[in-house]
N, C-alpha and C. Protein backbone atom coordinates (compact mmCIF):
# COMPACT_ATOMS: atom_id res chain seq x y z
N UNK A 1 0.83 -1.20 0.00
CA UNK A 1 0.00 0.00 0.00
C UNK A 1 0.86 1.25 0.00
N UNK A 2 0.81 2.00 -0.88
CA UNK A 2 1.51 3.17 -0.58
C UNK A 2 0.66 4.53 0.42
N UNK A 3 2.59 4.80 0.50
CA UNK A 3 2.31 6.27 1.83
C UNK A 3 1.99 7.30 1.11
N UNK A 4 1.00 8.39 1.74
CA UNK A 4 1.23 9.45 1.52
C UNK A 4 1.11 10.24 2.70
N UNK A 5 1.91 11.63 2.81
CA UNK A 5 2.51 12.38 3.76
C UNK A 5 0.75 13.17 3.98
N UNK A 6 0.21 13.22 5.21
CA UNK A 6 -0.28 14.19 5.71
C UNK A 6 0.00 15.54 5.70
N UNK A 7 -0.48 16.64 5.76
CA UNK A 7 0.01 17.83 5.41
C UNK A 7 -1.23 18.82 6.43
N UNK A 8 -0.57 19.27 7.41
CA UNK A 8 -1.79 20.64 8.18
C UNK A 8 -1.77 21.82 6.92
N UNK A 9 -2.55 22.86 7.57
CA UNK A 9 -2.81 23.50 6.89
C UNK A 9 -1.69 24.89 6.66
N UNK A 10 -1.21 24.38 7.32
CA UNK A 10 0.09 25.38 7.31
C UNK A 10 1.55 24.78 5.72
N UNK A 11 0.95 23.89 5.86
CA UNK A 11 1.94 22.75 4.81
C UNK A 11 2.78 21.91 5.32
N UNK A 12 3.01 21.59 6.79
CA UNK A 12 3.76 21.18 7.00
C UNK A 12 3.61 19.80 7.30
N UNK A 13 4.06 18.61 7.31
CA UNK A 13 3.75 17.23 7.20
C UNK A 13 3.60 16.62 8.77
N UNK A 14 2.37 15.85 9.09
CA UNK A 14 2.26 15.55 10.65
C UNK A 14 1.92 14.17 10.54
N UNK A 15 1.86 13.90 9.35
CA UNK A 15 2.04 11.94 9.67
C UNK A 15 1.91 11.31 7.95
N UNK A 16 1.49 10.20 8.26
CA UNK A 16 1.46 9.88 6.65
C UNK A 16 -0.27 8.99 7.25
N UNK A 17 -0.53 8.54 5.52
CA UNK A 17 -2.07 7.67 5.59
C UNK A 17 -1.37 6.22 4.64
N UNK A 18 -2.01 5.38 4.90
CA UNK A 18 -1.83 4.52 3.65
C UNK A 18 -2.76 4.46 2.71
N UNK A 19 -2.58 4.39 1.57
CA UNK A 19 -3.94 4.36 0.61
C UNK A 19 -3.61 3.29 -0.14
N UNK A 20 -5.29 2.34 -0.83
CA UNK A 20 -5.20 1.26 -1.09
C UNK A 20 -4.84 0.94 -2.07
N UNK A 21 -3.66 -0.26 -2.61
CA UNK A 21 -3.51 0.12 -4.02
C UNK A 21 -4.92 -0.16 -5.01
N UNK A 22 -6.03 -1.21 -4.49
CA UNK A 22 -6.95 -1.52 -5.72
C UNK A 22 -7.65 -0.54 -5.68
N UNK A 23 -7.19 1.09 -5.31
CA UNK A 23 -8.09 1.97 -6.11
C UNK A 23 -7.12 3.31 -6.22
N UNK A 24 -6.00 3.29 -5.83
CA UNK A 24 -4.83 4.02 -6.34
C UNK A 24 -3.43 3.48 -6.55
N UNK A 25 -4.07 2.90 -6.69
CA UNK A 25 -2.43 1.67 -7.24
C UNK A 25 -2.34 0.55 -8.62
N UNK A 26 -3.62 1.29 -9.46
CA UNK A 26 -4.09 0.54 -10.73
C UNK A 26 -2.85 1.02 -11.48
N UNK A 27 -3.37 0.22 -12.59
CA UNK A 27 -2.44 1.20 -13.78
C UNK A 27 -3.75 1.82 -14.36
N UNK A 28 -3.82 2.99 -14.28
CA UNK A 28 -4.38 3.77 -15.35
C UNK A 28 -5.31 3.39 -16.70
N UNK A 29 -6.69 3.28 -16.82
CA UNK A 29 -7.35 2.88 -17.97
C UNK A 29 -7.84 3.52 -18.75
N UNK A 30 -6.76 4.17 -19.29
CA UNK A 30 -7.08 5.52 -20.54
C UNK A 30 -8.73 5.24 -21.28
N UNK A 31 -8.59 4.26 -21.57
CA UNK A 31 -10.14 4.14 -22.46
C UNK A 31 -11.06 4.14 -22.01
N UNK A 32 -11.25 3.57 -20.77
CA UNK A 32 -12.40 4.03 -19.27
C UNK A 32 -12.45 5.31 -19.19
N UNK A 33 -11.41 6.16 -19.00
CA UNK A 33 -11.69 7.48 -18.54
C UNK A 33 -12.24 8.06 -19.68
N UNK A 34 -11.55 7.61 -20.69
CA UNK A 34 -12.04 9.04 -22.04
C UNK A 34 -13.57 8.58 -22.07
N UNK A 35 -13.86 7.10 -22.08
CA UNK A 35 -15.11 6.93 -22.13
C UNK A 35 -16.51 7.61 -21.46
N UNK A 36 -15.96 7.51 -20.16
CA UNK A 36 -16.57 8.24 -18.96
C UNK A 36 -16.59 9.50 -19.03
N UNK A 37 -15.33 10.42 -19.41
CA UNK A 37 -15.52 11.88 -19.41
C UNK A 37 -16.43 12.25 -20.63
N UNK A 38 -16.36 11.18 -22.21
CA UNK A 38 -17.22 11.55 -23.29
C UNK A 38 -18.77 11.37 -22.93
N UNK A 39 -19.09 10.73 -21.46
CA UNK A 39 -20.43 9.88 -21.21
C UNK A 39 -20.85 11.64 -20.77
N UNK A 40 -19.95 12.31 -19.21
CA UNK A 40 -20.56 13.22 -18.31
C UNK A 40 -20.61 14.27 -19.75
N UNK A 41 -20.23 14.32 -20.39
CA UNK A 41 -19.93 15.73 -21.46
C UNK A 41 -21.21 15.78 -22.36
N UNK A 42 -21.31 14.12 -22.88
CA UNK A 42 -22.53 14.32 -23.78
C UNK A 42 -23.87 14.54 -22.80
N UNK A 43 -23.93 14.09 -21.74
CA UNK A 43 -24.79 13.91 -21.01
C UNK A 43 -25.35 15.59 -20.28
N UNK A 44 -24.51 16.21 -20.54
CA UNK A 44 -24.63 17.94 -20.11
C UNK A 44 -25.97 18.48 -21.56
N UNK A 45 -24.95 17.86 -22.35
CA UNK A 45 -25.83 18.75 -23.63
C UNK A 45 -27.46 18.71 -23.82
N UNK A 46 -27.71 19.69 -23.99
CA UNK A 46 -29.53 20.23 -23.65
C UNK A 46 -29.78 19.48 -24.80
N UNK A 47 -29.10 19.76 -25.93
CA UNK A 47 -30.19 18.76 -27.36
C UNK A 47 -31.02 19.41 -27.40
N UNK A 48 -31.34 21.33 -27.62
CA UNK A 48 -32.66 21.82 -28.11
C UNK A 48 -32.40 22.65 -28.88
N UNK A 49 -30.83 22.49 -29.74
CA UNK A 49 -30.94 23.39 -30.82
C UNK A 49 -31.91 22.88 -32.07
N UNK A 50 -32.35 23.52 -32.76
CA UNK A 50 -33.25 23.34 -33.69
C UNK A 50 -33.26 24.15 -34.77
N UNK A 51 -34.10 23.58 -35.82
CA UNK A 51 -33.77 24.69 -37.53
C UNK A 51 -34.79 23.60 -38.12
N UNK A 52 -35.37 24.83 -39.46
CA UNK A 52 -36.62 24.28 -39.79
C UNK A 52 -36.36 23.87 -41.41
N UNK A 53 -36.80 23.11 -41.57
CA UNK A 53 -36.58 22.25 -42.73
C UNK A 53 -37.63 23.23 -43.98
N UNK A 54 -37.88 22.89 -45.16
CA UNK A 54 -38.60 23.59 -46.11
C UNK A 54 -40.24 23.42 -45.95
N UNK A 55 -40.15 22.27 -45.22
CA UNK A 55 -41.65 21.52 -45.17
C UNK A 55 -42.57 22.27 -43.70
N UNK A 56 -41.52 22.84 -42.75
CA UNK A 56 -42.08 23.58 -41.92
C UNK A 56 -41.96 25.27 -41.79
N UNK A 57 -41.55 25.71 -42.98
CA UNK A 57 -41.53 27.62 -43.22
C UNK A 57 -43.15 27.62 -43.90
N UNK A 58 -43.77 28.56 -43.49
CA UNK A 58 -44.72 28.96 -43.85
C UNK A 58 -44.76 29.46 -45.20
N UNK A 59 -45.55 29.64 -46.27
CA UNK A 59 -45.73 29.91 -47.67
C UNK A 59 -45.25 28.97 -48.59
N UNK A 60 -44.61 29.48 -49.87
CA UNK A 60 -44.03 28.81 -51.00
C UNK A 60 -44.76 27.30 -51.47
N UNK A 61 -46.20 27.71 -51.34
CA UNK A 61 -47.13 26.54 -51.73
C UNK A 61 -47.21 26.90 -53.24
N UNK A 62 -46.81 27.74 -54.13
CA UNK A 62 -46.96 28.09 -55.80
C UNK A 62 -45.55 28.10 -56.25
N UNK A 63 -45.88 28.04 -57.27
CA UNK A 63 -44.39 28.27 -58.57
C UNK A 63 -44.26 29.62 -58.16
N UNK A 64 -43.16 30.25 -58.05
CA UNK A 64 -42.78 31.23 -58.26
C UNK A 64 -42.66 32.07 -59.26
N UNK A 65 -42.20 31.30 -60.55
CA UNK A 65 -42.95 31.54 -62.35
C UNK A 65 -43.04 29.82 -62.94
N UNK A 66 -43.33 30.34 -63.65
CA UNK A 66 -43.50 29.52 -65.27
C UNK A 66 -42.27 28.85 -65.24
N UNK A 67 -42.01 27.19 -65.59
CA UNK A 67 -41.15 26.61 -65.60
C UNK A 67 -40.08 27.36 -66.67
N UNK A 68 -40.35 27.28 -67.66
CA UNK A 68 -39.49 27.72 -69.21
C UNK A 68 -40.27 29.13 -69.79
N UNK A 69 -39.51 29.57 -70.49
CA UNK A 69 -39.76 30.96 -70.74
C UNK A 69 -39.13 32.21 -70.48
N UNK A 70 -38.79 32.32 -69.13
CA UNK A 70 -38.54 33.61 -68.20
C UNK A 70 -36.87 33.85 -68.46
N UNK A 71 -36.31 32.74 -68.89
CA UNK A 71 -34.24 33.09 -68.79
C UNK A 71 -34.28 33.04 -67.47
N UNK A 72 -34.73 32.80 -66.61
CA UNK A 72 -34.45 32.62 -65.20
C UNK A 72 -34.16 31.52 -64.75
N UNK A 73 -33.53 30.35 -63.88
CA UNK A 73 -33.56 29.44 -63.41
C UNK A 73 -34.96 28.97 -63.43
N UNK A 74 -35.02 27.61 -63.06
CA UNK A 74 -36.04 26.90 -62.71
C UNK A 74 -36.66 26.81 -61.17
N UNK A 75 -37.54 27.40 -60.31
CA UNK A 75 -37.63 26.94 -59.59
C UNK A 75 -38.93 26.54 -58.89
N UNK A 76 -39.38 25.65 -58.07
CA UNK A 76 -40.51 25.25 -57.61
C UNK A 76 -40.99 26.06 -56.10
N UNK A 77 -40.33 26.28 -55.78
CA UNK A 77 -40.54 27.50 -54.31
C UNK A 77 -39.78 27.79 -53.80
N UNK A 78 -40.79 29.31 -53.05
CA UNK A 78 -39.70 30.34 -52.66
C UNK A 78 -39.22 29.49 -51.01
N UNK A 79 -39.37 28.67 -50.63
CA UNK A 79 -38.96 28.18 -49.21
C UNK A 79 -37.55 26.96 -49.28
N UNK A 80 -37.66 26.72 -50.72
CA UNK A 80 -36.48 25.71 -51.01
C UNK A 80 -35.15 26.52 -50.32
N UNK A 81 -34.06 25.96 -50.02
CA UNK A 81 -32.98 26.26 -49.09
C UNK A 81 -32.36 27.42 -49.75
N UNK A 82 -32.20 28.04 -51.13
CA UNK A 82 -31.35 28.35 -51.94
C UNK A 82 -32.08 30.18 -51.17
N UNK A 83 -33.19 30.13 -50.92
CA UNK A 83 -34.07 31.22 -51.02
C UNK A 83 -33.59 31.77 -49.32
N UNK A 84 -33.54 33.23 -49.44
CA UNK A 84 -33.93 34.11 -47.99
C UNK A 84 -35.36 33.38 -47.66
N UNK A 85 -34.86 33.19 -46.29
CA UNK A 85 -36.11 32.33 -45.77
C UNK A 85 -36.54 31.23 -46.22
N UNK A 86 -35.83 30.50 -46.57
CA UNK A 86 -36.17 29.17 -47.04
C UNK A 86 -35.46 28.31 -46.08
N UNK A 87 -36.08 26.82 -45.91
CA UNK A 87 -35.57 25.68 -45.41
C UNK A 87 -33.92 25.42 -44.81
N UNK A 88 -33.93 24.79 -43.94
CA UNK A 88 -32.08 24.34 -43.75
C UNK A 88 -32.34 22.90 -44.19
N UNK A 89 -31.23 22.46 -44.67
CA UNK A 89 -31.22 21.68 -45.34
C UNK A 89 -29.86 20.59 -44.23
N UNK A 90 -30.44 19.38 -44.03
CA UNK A 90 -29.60 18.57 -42.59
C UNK A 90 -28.77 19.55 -41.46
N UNK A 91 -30.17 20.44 -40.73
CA UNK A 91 -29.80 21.50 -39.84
C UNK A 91 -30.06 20.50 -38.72
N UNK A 92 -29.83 20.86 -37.49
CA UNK A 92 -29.57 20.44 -36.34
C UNK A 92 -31.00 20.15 -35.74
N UNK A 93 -31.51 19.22 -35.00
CA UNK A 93 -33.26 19.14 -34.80
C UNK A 93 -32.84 18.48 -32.83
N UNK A 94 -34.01 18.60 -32.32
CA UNK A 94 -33.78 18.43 -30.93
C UNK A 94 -33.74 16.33 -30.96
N UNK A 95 -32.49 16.19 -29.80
CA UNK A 95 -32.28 15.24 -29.54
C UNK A 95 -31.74 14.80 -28.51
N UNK A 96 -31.48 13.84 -27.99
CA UNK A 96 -30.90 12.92 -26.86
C UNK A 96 -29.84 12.63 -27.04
N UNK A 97 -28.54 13.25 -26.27
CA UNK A 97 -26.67 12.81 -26.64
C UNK A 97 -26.64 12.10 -25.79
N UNK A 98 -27.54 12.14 -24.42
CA UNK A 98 -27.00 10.98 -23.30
C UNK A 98 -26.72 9.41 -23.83
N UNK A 99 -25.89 8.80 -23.33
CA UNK A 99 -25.85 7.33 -23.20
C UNK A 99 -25.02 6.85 -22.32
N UNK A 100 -24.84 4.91 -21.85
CA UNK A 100 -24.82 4.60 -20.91
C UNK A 100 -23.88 3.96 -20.26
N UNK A 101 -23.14 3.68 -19.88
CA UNK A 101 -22.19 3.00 -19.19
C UNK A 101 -21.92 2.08 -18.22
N UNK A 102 -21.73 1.40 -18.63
CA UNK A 102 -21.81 0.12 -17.24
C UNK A 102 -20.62 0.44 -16.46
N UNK A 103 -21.63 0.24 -15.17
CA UNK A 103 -20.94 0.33 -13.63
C UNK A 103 -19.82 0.25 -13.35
N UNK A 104 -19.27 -1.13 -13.67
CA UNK A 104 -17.67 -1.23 -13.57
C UNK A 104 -17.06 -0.44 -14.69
N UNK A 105 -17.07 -0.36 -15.76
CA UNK A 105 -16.44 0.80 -16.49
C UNK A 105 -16.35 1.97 -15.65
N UNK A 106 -17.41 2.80 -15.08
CA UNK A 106 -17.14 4.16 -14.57
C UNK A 106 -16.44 3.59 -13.14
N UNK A 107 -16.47 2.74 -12.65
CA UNK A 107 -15.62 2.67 -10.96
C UNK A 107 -14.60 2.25 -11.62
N UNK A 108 -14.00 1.96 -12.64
CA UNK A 108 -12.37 1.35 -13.40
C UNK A 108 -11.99 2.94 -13.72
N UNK A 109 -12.86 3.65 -14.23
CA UNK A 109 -12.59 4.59 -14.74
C UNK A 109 -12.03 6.28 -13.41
N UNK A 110 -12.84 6.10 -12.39
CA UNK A 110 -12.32 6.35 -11.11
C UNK A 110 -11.79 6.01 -10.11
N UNK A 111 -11.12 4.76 -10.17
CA UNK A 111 -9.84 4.20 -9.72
C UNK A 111 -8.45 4.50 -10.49
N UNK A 112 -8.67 4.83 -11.91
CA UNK A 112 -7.68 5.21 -12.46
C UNK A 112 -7.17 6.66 -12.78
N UNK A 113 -8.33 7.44 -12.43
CA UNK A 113 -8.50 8.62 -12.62
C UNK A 113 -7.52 9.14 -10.89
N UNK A 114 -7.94 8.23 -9.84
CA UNK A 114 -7.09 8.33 -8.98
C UNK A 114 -5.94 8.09 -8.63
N UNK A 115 -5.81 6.88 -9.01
CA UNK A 115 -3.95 6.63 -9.41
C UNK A 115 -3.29 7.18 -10.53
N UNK A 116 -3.73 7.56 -11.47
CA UNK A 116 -2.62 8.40 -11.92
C UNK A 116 -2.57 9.88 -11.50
N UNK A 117 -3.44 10.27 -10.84
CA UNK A 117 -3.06 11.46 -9.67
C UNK A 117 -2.09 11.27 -8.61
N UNK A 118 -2.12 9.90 -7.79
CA UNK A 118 -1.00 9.78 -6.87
C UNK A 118 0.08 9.42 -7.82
N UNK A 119 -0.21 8.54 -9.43
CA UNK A 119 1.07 8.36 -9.55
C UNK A 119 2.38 9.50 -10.33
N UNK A 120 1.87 10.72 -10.50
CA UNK A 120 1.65 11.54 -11.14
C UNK A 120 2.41 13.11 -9.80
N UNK A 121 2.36 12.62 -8.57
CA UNK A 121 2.54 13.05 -7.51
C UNK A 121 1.62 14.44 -7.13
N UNK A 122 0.63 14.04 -7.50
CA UNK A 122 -0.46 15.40 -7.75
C UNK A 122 -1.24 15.41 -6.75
N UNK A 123 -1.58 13.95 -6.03
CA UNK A 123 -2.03 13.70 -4.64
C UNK A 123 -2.14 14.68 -3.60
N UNK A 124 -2.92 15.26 -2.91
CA UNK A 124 -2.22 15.66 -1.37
C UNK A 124 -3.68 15.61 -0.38
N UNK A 125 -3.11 14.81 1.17
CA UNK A 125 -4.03 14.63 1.35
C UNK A 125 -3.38 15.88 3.10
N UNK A 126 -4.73 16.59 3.30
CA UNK A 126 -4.68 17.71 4.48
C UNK A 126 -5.61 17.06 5.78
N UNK A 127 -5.11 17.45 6.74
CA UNK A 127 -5.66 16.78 7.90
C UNK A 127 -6.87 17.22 8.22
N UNK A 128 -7.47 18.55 7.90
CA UNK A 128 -9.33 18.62 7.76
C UNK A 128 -8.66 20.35 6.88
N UNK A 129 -9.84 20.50 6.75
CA UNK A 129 -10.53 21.54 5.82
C UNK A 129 -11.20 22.82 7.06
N UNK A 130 -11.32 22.54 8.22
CA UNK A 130 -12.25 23.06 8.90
C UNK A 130 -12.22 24.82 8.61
N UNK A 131 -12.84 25.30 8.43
CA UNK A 131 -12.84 26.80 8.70
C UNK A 131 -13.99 27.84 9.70
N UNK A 132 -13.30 28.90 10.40
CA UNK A 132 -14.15 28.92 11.38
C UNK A 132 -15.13 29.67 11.08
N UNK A 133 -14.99 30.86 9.45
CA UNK A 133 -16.15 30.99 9.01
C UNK A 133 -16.02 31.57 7.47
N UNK A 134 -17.27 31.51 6.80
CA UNK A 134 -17.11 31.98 5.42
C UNK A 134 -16.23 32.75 4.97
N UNK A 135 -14.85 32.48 4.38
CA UNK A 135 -14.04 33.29 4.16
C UNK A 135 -13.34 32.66 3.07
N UNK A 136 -13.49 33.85 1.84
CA UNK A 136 -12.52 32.94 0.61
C UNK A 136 -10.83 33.27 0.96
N UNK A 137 -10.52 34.38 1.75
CA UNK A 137 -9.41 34.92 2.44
C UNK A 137 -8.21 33.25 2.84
N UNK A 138 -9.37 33.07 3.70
CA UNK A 138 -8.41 31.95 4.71
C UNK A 138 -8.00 30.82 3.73
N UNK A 139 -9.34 30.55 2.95
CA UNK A 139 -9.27 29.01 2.06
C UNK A 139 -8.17 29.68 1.02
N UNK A 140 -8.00 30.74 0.52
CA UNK A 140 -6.38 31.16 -0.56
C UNK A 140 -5.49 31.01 0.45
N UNK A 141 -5.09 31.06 1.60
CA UNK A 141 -4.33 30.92 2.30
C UNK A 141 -3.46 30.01 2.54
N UNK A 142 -4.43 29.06 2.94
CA UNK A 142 -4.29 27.97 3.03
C UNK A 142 -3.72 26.64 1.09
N UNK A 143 -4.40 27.32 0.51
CA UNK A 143 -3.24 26.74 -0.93
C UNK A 143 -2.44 27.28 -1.23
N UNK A 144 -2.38 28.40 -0.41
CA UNK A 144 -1.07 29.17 -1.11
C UNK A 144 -0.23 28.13 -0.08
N UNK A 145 -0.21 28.30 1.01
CA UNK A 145 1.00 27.16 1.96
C UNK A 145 1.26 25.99 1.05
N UNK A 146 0.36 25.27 0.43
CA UNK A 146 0.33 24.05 -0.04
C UNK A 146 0.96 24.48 -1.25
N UNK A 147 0.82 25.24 -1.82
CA UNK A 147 1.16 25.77 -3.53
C UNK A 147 0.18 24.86 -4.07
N UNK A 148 -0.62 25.32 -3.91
CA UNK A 148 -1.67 24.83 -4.88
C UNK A 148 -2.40 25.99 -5.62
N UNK A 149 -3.02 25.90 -6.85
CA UNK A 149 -3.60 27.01 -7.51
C UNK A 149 -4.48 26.09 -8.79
N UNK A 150 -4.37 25.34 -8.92
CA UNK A 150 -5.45 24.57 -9.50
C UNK A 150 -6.29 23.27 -9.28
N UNK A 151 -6.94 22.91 -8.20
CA UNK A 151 -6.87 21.90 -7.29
C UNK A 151 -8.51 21.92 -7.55
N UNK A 152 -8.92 20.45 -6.95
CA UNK A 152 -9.97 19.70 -6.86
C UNK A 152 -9.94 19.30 -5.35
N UNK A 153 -11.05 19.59 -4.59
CA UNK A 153 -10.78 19.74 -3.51
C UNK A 153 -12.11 19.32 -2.96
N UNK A 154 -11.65 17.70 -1.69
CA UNK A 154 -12.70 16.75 -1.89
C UNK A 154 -12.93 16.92 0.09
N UNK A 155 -13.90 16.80 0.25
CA UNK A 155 -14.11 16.73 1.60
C UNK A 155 -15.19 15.40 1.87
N UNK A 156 -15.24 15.10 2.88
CA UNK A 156 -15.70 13.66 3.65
C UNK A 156 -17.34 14.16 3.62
N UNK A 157 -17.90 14.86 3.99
CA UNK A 157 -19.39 15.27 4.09
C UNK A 157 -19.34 16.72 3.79
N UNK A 158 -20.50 17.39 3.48
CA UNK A 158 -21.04 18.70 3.54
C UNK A 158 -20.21 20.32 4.48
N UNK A 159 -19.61 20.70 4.16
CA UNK A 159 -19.18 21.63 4.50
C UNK A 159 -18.77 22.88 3.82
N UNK A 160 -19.94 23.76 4.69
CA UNK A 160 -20.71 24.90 3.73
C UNK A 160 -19.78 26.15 4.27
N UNK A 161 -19.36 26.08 4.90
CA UNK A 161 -18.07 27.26 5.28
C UNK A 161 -16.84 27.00 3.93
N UNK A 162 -16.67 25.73 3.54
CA UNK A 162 -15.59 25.72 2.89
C UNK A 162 -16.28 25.44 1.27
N UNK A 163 -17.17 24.88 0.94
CA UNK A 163 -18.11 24.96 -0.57
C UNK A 163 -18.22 27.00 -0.48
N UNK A 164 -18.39 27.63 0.70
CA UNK A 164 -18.79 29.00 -0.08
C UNK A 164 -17.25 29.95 -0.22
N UNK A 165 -16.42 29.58 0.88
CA UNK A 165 -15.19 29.86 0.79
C UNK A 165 -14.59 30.20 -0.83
N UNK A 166 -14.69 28.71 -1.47
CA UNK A 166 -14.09 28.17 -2.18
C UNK A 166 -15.05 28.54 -3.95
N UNK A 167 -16.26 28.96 -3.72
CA UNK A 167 -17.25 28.88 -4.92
C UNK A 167 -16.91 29.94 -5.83
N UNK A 168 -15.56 30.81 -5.02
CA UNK A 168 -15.55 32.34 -6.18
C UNK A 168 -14.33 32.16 -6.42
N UNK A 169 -13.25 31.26 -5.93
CA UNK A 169 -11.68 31.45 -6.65
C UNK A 169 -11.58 30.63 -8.28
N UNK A 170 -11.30 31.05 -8.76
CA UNK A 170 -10.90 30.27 -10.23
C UNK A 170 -9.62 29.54 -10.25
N UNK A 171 -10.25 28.39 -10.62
CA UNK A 171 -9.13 26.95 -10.53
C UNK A 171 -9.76 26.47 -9.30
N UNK A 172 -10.24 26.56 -8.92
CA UNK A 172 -10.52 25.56 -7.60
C UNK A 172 -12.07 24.82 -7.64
N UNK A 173 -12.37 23.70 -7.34
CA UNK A 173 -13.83 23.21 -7.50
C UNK A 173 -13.54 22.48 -5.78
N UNK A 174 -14.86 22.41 -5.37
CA UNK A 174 -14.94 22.22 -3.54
C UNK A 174 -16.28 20.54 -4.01
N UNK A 175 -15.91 19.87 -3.90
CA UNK A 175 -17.12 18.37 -3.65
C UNK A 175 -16.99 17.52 -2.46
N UNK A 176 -17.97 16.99 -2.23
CA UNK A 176 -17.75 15.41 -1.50
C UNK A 176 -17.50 14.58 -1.90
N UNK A 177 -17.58 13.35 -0.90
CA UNK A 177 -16.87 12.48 -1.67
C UNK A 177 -18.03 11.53 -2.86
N UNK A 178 -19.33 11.55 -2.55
CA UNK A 178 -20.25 11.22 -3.40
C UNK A 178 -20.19 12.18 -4.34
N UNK A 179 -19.79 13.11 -4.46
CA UNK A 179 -19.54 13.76 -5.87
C UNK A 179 -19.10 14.11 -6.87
N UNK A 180 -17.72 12.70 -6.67
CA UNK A 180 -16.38 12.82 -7.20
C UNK A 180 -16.82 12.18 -8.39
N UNK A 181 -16.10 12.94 -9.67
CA UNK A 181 -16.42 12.43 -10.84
C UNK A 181 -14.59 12.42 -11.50
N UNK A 182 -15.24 11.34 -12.52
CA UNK A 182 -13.32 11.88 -13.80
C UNK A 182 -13.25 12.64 -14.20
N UNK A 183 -14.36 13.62 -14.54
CA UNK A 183 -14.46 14.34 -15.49
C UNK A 183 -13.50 15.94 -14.40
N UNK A 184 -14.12 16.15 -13.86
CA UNK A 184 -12.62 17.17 -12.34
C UNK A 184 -11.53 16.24 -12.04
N UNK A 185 -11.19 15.20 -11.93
CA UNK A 185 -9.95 14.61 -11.54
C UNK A 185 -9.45 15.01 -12.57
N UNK A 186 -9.59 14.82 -13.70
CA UNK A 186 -8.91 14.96 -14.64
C UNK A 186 -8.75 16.47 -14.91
N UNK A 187 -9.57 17.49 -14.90
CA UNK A 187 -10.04 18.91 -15.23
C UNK A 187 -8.73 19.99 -14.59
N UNK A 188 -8.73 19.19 -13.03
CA UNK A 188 -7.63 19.92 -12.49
C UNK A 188 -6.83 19.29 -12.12
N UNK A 189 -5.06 20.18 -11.79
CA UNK A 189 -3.86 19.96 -11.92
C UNK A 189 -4.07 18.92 -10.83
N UNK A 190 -4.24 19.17 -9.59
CA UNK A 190 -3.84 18.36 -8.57
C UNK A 190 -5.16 17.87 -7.57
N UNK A 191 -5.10 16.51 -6.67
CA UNK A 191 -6.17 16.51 -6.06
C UNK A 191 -5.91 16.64 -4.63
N UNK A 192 -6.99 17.42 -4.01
CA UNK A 192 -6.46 17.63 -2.73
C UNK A 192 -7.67 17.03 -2.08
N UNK A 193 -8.07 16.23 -0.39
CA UNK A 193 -8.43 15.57 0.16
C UNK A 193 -8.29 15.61 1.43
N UNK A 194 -9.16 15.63 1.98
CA UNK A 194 -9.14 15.78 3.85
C UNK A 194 -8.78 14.44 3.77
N UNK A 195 -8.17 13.92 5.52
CA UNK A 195 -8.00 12.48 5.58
C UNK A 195 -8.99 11.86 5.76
N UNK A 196 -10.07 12.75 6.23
CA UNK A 196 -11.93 11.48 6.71
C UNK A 196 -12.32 11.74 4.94
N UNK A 197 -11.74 12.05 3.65
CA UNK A 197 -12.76 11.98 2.67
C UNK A 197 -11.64 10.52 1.91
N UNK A 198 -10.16 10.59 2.47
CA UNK A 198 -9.67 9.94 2.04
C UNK A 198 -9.68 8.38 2.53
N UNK A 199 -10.20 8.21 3.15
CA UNK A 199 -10.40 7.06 4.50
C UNK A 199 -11.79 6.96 3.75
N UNK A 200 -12.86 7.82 3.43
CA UNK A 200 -14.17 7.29 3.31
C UNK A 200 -13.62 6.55 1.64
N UNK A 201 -13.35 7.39 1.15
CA UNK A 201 -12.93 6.42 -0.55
C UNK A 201 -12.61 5.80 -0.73
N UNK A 202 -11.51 5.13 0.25
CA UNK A 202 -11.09 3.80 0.59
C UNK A 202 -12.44 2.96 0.68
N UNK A 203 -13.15 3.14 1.71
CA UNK A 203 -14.35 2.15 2.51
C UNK A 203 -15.71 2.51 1.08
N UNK A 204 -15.95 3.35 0.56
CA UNK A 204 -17.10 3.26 -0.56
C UNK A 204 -16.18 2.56 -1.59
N UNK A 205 -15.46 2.52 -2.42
CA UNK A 205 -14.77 1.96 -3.57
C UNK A 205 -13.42 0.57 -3.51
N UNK A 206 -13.62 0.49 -2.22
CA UNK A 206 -13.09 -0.87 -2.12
C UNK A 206 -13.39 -2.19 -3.08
């Protein structure tokens, strides 16, 4: 099982944790993850752009002229695509991008998304998060000790002093541990982790 160094909030190291290798000690499953991050990505998209075909613009029920005669082109209506205000022609119509993924794919896919963060030395796990009150002040503070400036930053349960702290700096995203996705492991440089969120990920993804 490998070590990793504890770290207070000052930066300075006050013990180590062990973490498990069968969920940071994989090798890395590139095709899981891309899979999984292409699943959360399509799965965002609304699917309500739309554009109207010739058959749904109002008018252009007549010839516009006389087939032959005029020296003009030929045409059958003013709504055909060629025309201001006419039809789109294979324009975009509302649809469904979601699709699905089986279970073990996305937990292969966040076991690996986690080991190549520790293996990667991007890891860091802090002995709590606590703050004594809403302040984005203290929470920059506190990564600046760490040198951190683009971080994913995972806590064990709900904590709304450090989600509001944290909701206005850029580069930083604040979750639990039920909210951990690949699609932020991967998004940002480094992952950072209280030891009760790192201890719970152990015991849910075992």
């Amino acid at each position: 099982m490998a070590k990793v160094d504890v770290l207070n909030k000052k930066g300075e190291v006050t013990g180590q944790i062990e973490l498990n290798d069968q969920i940071f000690g994989i090798q890395p499953d590139v095709n899981a993850m891309h899979l999984v991050v292409r699943q959360q990505l399509a799965n965002r998209r609304q699917g309500t752009s739309a554009t109207k075909g010739r058959s749904q613009r109002r008018g252009g029920g007549r010839k516009p002229w006389r087939q032959k005669g005029t020296g003009r082109a030929r045409q059958g209506s003013i709504r055909a695509a060629q025309w201001v205000g006419g039809g789109i022609i294979f324009g975009p119509s509302p649809r469904d991008y979601s699709f699905s993924v089986n279970k073990k794919v996305k937990r292969l896919a966040l076991k690996s998304a986690f080991s190549s963060k520790l293996q990667d030395s991007k890891l860091f796990v802090v002995e709590d998060l606590d703050l004594a009150e809403i302040k984005t002040k203290e929470l920059n503070k506190i990564l600046a000790a760490l040198k951190l400036n683009n971080v994913f930053v995972v806590e064990s349960e709900y904590n709304k002093n450090l989600l509001l702290s944290g909701r206005n700096l850029v580069g930083v995203k604040t979750a639990t541990v039920n909210e951990v996705n690949v699609f932020d492991l991967l998004k940002y440089d480094a992952l950072l982790m209280t030891k009760k969120a790192a201890e719970k990920i152990q015991e849910v993804y075992q």
